[in-house]
N, C-alpha and C. Protein backbone atom coordinates (compact mmCIF):
# COMPACT_ATOMS: atom_id res chain seq x y z
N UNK A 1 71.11 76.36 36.26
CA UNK A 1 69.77 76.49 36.80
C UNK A 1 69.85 77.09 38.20
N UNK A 2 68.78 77.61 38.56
CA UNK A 2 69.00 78.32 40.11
C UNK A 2 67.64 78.27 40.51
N UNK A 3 67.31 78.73 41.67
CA UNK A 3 66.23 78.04 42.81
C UNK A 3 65.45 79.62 42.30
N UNK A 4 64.53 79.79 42.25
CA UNK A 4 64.05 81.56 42.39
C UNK A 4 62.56 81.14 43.28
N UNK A 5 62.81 82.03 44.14
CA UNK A 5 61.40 82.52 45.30
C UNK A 5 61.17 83.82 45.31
N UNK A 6 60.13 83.94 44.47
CA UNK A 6 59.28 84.77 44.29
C UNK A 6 58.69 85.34 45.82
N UNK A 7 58.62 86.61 45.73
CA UNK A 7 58.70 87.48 47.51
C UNK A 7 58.55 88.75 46.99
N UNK A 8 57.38 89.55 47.80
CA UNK A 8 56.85 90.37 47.86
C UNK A 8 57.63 91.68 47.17
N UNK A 9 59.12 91.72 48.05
CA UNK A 9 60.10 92.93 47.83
C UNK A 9 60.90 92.76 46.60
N UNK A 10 60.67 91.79 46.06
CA UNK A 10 61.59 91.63 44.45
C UNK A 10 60.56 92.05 43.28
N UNK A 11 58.91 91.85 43.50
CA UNK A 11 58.05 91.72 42.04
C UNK A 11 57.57 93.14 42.36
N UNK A 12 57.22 93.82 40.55
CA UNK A 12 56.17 95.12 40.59
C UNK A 12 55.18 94.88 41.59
N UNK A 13 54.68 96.32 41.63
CA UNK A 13 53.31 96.50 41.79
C UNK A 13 51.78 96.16 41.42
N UNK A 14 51.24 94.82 41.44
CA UNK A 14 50.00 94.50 41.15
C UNK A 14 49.03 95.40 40.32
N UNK A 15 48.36 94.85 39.49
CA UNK A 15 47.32 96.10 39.05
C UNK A 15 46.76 96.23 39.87
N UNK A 16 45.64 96.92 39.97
CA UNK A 16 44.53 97.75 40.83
C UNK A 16 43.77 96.24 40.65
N UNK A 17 43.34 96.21 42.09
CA UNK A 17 41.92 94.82 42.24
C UNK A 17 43.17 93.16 42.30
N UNK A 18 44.45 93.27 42.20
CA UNK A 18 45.38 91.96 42.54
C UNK A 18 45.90 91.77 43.31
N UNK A 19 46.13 90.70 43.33
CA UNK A 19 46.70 89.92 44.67
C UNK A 19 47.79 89.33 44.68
N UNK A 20 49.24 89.84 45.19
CA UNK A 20 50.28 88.76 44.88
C UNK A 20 50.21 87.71 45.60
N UNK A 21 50.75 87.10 44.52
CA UNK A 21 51.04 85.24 45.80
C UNK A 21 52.28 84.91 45.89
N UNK A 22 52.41 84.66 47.18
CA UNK A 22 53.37 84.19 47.66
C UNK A 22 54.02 82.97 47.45
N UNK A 23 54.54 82.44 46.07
CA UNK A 23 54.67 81.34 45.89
C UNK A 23 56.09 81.20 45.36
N UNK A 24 56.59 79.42 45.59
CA UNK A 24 57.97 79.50 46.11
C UNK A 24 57.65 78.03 44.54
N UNK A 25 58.56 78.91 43.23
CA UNK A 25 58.30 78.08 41.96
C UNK A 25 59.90 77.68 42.36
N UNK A 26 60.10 76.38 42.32
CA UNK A 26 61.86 75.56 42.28
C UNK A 26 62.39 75.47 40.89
N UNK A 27 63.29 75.95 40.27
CA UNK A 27 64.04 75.82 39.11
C UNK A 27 65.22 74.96 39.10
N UNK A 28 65.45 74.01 40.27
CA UNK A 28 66.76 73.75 40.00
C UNK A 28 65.80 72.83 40.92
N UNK A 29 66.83 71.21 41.32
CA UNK A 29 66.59 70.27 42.01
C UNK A 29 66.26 70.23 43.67
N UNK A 30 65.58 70.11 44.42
CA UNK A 30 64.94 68.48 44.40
C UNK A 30 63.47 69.45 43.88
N UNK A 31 62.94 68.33 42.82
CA UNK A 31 61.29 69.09 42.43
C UNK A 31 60.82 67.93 43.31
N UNK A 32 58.98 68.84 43.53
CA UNK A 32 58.08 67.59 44.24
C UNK A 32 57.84 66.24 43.42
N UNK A 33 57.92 65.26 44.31
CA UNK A 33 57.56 63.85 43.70
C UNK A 33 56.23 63.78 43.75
N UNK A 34 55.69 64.49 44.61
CA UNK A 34 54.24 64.66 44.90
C UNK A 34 53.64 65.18 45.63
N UNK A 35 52.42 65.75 45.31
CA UNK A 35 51.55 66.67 46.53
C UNK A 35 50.19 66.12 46.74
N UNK A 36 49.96 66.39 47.98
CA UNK A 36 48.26 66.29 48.24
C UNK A 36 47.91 67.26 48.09
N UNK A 37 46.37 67.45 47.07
CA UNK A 37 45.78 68.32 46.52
C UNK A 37 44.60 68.02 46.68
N UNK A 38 43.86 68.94 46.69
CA UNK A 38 42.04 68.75 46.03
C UNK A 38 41.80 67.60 45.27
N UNK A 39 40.83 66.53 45.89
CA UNK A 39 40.76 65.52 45.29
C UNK A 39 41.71 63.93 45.38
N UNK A 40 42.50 64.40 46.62
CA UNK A 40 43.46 63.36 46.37
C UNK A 40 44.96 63.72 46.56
N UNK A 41 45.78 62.47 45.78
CA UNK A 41 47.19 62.70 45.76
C UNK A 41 47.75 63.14 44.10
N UNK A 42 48.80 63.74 43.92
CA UNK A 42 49.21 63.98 42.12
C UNK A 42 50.90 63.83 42.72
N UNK A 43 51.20 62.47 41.87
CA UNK A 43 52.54 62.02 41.62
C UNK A 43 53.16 61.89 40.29
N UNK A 44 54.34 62.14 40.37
CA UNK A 44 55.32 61.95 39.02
C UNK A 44 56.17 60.31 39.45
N UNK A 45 55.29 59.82 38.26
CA UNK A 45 56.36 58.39 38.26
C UNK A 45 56.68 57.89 37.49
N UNK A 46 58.14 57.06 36.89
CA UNK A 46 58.69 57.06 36.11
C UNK A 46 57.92 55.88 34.96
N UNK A 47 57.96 55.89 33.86
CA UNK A 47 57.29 55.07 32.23
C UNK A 47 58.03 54.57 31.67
N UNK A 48 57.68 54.37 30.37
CA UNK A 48 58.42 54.10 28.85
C UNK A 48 57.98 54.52 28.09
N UNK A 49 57.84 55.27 27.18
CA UNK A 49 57.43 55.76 25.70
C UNK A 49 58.99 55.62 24.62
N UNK A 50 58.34 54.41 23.83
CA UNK A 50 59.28 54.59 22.77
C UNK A 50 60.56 53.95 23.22
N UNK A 51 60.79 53.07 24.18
CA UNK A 51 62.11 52.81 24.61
C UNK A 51 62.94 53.19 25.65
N UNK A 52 62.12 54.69 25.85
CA UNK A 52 63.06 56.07 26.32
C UNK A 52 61.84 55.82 27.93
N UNK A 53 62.81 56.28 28.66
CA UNK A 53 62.60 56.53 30.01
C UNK A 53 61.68 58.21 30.22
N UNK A 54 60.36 58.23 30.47
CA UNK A 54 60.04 59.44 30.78
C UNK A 54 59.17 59.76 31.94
N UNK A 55 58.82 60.26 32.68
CA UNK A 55 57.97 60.92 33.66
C UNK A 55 56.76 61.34 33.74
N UNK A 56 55.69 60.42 34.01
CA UNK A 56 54.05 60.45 34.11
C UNK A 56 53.78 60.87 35.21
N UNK A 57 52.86 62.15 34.92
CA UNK A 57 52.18 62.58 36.11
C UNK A 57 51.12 62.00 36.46
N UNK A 58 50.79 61.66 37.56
CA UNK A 58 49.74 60.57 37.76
C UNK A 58 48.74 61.25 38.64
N UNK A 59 47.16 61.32 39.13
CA UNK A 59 46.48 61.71 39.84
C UNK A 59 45.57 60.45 40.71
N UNK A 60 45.92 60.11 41.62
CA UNK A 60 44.96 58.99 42.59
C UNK A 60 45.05 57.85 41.31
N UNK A 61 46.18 57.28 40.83
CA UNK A 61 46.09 56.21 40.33
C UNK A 61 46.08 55.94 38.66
N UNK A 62 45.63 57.52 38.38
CA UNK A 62 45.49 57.75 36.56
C UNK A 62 46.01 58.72 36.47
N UNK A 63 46.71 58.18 34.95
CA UNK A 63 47.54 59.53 34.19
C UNK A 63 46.71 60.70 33.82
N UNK A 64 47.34 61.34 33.98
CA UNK A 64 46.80 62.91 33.65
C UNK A 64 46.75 63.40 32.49
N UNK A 65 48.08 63.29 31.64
CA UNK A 65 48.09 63.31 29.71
C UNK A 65 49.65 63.96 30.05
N UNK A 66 50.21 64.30 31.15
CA UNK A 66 51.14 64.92 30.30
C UNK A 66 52.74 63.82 31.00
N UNK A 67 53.19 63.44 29.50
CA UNK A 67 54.28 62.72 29.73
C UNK A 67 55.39 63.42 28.61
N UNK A 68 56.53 63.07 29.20
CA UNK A 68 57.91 63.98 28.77
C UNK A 68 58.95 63.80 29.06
N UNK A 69 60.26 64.01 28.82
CA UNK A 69 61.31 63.23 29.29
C UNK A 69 61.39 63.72 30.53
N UNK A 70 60.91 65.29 31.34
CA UNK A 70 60.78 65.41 33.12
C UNK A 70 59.90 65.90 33.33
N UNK A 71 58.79 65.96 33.74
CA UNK A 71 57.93 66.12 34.45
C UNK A 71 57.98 66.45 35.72
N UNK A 72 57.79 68.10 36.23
CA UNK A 72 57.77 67.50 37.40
C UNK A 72 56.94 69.08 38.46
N UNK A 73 56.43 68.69 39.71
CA UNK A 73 55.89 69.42 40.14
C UNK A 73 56.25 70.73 41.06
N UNK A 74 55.75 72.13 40.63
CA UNK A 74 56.29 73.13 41.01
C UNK A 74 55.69 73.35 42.17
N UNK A 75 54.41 74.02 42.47
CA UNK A 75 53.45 74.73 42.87
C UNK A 75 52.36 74.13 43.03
N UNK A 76 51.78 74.16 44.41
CA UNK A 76 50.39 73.66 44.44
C UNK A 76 49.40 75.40 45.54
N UNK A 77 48.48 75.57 43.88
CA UNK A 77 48.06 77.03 44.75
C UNK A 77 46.26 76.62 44.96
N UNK A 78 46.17 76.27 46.45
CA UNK A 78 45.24 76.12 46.59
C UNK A 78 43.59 77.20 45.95
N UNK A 79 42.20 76.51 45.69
CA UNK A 79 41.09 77.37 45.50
C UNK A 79 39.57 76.95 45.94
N UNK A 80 39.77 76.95 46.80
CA UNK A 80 38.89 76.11 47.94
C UNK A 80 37.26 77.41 47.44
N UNK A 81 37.48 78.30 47.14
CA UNK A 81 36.16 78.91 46.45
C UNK A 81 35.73 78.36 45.76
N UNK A 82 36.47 77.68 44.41
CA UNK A 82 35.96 76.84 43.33
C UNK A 82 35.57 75.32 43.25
N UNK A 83 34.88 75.32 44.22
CA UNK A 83 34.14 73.83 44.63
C UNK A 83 35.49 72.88 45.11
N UNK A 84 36.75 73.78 45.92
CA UNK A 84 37.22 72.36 46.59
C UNK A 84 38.83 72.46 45.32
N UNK A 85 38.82 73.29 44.11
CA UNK A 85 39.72 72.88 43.50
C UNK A 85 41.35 73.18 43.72
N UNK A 86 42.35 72.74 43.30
CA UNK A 86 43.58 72.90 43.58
C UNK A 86 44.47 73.69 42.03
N UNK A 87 45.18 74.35 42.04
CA UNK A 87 45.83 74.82 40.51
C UNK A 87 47.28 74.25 40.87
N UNK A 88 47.54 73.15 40.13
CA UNK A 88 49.22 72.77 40.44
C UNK A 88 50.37 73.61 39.15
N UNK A 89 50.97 74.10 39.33
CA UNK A 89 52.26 74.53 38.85
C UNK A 89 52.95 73.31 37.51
N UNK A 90 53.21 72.86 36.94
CA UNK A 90 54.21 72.02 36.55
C UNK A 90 55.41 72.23 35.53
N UNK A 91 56.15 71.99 35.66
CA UNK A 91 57.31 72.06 34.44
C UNK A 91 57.54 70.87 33.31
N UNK A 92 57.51 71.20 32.02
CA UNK A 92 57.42 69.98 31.19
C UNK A 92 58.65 70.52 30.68
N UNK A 93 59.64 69.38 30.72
CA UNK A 93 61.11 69.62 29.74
C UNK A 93 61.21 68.33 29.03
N UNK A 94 61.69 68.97 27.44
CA UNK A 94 62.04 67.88 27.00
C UNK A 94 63.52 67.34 26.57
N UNK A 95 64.20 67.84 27.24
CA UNK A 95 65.53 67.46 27.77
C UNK A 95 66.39 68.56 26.37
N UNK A 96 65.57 69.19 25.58
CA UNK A 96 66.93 69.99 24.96
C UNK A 96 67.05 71.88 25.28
N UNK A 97 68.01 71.94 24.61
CA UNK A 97 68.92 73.32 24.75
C UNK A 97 67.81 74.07 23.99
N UNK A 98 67.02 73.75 23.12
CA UNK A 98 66.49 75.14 22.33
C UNK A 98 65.13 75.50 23.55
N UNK A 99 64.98 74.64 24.26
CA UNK A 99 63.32 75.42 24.85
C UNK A 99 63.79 74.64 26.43
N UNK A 100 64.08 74.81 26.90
CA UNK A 100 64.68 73.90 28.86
C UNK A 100 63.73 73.39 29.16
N UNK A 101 62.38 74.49 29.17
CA UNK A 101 61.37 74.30 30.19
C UNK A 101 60.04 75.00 29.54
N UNK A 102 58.99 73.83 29.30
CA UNK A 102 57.50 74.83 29.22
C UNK A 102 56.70 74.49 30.30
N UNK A 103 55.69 75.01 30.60
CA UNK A 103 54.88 74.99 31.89
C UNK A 103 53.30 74.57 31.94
N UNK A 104 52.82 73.95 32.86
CA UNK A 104 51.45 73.13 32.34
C UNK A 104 50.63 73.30 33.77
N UNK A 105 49.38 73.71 33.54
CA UNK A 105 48.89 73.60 34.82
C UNK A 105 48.11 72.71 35.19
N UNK A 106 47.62 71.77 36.41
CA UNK A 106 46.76 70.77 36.29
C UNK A 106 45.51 71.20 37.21
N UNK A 107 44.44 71.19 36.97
CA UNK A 107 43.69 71.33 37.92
C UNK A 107 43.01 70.59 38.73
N UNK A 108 42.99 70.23 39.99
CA UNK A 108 42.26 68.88 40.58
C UNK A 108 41.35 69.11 41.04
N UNK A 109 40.28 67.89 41.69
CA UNK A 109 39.30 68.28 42.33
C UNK A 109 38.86 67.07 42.89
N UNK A 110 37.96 67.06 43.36
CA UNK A 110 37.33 65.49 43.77
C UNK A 110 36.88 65.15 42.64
N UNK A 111 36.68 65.69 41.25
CA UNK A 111 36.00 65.09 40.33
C UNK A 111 37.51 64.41 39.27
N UNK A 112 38.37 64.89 39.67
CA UNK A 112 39.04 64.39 38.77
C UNK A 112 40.80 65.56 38.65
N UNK A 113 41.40 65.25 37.69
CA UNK A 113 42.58 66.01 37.17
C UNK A 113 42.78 66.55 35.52
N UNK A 114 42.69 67.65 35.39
CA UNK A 114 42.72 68.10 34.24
C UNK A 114 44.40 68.83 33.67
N UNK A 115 44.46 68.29 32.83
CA UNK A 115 45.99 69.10 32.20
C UNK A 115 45.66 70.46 31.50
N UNK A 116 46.63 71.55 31.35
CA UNK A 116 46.65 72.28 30.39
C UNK A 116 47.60 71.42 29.17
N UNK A 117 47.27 72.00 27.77
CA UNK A 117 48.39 71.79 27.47
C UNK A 117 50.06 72.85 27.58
N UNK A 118 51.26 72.12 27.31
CA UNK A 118 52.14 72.96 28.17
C UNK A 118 51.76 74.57 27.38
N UNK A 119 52.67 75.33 28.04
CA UNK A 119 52.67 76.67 27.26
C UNK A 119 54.12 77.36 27.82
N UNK A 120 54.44 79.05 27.48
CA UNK A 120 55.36 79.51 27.86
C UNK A 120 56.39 80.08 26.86
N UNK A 121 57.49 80.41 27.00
CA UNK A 121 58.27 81.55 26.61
C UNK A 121 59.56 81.07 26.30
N UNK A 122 59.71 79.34 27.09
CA UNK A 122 60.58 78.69 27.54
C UNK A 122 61.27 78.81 28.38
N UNK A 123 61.40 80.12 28.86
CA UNK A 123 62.17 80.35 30.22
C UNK A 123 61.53 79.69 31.77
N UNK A 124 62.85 79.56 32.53
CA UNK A 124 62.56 78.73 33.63
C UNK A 124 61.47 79.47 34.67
N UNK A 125 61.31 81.00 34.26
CA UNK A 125 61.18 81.22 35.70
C UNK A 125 59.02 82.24 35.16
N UNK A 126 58.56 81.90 36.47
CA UNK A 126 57.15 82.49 36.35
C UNK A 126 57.54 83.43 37.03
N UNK A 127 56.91 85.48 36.88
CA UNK A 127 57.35 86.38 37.17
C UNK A 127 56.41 87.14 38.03
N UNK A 128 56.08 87.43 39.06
CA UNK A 128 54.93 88.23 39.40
C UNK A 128 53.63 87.90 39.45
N UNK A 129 53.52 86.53 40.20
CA UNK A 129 52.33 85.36 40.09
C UNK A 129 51.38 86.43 40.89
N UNK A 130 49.94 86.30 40.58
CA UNK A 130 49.19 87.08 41.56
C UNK A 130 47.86 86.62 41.07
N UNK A 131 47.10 87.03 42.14
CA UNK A 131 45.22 86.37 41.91
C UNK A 131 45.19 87.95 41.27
N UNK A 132 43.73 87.98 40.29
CA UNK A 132 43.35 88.95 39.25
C UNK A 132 42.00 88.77 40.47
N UNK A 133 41.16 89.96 40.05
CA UNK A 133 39.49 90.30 40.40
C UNK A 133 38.94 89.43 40.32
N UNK A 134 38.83 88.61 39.20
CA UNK A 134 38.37 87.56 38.89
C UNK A 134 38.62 86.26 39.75
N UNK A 135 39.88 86.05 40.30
CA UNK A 135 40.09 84.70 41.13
C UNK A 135 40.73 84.00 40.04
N UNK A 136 41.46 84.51 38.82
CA UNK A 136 42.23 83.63 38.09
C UNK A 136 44.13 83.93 38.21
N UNK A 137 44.33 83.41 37.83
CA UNK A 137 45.98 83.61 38.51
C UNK A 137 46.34 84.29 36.96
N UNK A 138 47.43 85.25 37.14
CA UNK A 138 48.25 86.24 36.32
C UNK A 138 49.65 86.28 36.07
N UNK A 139 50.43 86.16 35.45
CA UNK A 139 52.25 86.02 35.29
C UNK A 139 52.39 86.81 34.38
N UNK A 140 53.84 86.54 34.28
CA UNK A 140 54.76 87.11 33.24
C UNK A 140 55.90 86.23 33.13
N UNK A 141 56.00 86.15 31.83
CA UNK A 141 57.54 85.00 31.33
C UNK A 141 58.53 86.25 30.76
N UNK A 142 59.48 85.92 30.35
CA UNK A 142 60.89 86.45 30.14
C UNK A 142 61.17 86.20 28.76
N UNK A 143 61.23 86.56 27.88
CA UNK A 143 61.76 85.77 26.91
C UNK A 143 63.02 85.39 26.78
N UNK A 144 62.61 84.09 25.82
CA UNK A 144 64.83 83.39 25.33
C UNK A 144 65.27 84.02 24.61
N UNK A 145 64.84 84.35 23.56
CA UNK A 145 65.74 84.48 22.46
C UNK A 145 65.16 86.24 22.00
N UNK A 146 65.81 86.70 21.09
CA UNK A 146 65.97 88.17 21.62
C UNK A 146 64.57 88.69 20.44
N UNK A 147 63.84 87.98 19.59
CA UNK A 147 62.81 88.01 19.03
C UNK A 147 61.37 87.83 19.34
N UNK A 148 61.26 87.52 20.56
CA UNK A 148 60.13 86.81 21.48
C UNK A 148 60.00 88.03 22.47
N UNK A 149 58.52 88.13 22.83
CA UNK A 149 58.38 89.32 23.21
C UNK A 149 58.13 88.61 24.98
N UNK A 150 58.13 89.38 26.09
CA UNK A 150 57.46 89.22 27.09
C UNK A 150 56.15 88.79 26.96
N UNK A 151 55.66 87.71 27.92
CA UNK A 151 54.35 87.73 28.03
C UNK A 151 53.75 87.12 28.93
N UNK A 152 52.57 87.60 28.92
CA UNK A 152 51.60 87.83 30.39
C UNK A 152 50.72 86.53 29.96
N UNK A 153 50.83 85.66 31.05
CA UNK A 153 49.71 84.25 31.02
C UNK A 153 48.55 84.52 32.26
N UNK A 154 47.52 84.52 31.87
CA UNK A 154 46.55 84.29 32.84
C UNK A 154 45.36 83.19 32.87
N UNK A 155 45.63 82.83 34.09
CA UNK A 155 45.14 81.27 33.65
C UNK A 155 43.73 80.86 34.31
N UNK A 156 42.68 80.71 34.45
CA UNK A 156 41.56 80.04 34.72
C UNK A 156 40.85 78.42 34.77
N UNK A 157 41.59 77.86 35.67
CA UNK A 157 40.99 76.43 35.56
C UNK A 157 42.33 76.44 34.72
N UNK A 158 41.84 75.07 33.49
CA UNK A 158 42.30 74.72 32.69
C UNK A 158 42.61 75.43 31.36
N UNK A 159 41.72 76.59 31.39
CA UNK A 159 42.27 77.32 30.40
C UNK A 159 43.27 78.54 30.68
N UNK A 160 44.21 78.77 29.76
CA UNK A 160 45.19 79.52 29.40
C UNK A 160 44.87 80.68 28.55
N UNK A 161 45.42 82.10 28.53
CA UNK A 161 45.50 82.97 28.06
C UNK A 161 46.44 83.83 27.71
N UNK A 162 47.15 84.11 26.70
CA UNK A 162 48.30 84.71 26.89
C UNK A 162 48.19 86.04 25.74
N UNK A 163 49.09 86.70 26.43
CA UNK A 163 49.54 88.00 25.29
C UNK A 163 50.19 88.90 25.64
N UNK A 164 51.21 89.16 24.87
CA UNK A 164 52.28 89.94 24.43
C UNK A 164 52.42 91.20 25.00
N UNK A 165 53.48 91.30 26.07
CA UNK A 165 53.80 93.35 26.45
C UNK A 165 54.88 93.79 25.75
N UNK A 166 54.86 94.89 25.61
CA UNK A 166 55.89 95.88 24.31
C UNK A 166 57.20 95.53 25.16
N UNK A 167 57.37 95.11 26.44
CA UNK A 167 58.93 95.53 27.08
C UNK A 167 58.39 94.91 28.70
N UNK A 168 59.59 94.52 29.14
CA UNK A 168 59.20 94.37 30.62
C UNK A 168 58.42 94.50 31.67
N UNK A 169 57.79 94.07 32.23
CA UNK A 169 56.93 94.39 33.34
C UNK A 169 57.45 95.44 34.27
């Protein structure tokens, strides 16, 4: 695993009307235990499901939905346009070799914390994060395995969007 910080002089060129962001996603250890966000605090603290030891993300006191053997927090990209809200980053692993890492976003607010469910390519790393015209955030994943195509997530709130480029960004 390795640390990747995403920086201006490593990612393409934005489409026309985007915005890169400057954001620093951790792939390798120490992840956040927790951030203050819109609405409060969002912590990862440790459970039980099933016997097995796993990692609840928690928001001001309540679970959020997403539990897994790690949980844990990447990115907190503020959106103070959208009534005050916060877009957190997260990584959901479920501890095996075929998929490392899928990715979940939570959105907070004073009204509350919303999960995506996870999504992704399985690869560790988000590629060319940037605000769209719209004010919704834009990526690119990598694919694992040599049948899986690249693909572009753009995300809004709680909802997710994804689809497929012929070849690399």
């Amino acid at each position: 695993m390795r640390r990747l910080a995403l920086t201006l002089a490593f990612l393409p060129f934005p489409a026309m009307g985007e915005t890169p962001l400057q954001i620093d996603l951790q792939t390798d250890l120490p992840y956040l235990e927790q951030a203050e966000v819109a609405g409060g605090r969002l912590w990862v603290e440790p459970s039980s499901l099933d016997d097995r030891l796993i990692w609840q993300l928690v928001f001001n006191g309540q679970p959020v939905g997403l539990a897994d053997a790690q949980v844990h927090i990447q990115a907190v990209i503020p959106r103070p346009e959208f009534a005050g809200e916060d877009m957190v980053f997260v990584t959901v692993a479920g501890g095996g070799n075929a998929c490392p890492t899928l990715w979940a976003v939570v959105v907070t607010s004073a009204a509350g914390a919303k999960a995506t469910e996870p999504f992704g390519t399985c690869s560790e790393a988000i590629l060319n994060p940037r605000l769209t015209m719209d004010a919704m955030v834009a990526f690119e994943m990598a694919p694992v395995a040599d049948d899986q195509p690249w693909m572009t997530y753009t995300v809004d709130g709680a909802d997710i969007w994804e689809s497929a480029l012929s070849g690399p960004p």
